[in-house]
C-alpha atoms as a PDB file:
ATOM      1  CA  UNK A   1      80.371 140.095  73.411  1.00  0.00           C
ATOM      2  CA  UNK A   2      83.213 137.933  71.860  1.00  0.00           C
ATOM      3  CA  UNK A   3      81.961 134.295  71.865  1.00  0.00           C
ATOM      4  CA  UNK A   4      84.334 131.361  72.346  1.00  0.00           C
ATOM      5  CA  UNK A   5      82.271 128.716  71.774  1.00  0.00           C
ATOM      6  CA  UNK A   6      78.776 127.931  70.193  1.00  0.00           C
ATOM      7  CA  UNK A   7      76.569 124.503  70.131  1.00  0.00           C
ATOM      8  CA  UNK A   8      73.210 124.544  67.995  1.00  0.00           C
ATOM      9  CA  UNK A   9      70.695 122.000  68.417  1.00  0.00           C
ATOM     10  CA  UNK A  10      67.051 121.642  66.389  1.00  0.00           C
ATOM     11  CA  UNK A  11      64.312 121.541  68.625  1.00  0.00           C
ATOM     12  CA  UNK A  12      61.795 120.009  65.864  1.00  0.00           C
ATOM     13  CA  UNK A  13      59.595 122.130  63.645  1.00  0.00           C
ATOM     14  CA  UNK A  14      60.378 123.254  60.036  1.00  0.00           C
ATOM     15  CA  UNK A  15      60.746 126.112  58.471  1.00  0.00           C
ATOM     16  CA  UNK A  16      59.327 129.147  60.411  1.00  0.00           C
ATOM     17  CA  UNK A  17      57.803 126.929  62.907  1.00  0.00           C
ATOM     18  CA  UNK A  18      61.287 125.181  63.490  1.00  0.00           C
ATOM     19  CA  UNK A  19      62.880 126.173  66.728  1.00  0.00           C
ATOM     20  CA  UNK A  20      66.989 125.901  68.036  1.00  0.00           C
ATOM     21  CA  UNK A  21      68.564 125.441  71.028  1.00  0.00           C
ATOM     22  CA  UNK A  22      71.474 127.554  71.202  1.00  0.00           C
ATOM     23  CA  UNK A  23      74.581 127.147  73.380  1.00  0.00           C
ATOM     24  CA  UNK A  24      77.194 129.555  73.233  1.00  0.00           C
ATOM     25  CA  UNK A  25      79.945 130.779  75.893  1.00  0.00           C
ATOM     26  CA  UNK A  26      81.368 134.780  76.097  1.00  0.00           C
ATOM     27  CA  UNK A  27      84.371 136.266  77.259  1.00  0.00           C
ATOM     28  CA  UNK A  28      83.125 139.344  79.496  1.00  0.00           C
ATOM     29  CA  UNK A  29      79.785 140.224  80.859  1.00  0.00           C
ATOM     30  CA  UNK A  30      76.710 140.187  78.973  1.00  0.00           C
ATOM     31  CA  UNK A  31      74.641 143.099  79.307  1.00  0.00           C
ATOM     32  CA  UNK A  32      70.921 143.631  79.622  1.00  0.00           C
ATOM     33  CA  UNK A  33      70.801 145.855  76.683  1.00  0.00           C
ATOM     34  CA  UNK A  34      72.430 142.995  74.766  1.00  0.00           C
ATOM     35  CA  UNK A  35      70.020 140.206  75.690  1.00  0.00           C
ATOM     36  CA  UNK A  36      67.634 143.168  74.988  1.00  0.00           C
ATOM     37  CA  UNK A  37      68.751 143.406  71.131  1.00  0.00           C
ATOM     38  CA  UNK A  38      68.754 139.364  71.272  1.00  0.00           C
ATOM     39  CA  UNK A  39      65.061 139.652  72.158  1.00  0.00           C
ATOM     40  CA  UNK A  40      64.582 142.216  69.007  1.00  0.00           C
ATOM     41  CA  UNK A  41      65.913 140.210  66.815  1.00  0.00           C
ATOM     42  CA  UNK A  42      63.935 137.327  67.898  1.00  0.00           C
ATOM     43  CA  UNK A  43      65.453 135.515  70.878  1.00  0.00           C
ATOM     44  CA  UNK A  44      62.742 133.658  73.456  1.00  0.00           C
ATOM     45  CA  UNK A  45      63.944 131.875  76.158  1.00  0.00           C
ATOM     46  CA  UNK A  46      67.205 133.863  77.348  1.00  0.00           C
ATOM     47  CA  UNK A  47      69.104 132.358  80.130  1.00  0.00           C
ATOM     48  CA  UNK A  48      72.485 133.666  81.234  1.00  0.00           C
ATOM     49  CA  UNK A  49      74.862 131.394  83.516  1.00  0.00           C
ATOM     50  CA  UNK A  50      78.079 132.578  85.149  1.00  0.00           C
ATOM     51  CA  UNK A  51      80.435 130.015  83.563  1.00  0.00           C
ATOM     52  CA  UNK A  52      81.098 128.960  87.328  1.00  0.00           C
ATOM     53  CA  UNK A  53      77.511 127.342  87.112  1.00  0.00           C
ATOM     54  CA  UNK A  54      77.913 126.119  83.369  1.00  0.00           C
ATOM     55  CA  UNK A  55      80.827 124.244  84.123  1.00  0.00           C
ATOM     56  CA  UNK A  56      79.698 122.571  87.709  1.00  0.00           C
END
């Protein structure tokens, strides 16, 4: 999942309470069992967009 470009935002909070927003566009598909690891490793939230719909 090469990435081309990221954007990370603070969504308030500190510390382990503090949140981001995270922004990021891939070259390729993104699999389940990718969003899956994202999800292990902590990831809420997950939304995929085909960069059609990211860019309209």
């Amino acid at each position: 999942m090469p990435v081309r470009s990221s954007s990370c935002l603070s969504q308030g909070g500190t510390g382990a309470n503090g949140a981001l927003s995270l922004q990021t566009m891939c070259e390729g598909a993104v699999s389940w069992q990718q969003l899956e690891e994202l999800e292990r490793a902590g990831a809420r939230g997950l939304m995929v967009l085909g960069v059609e719909r990211s860019l309209a």
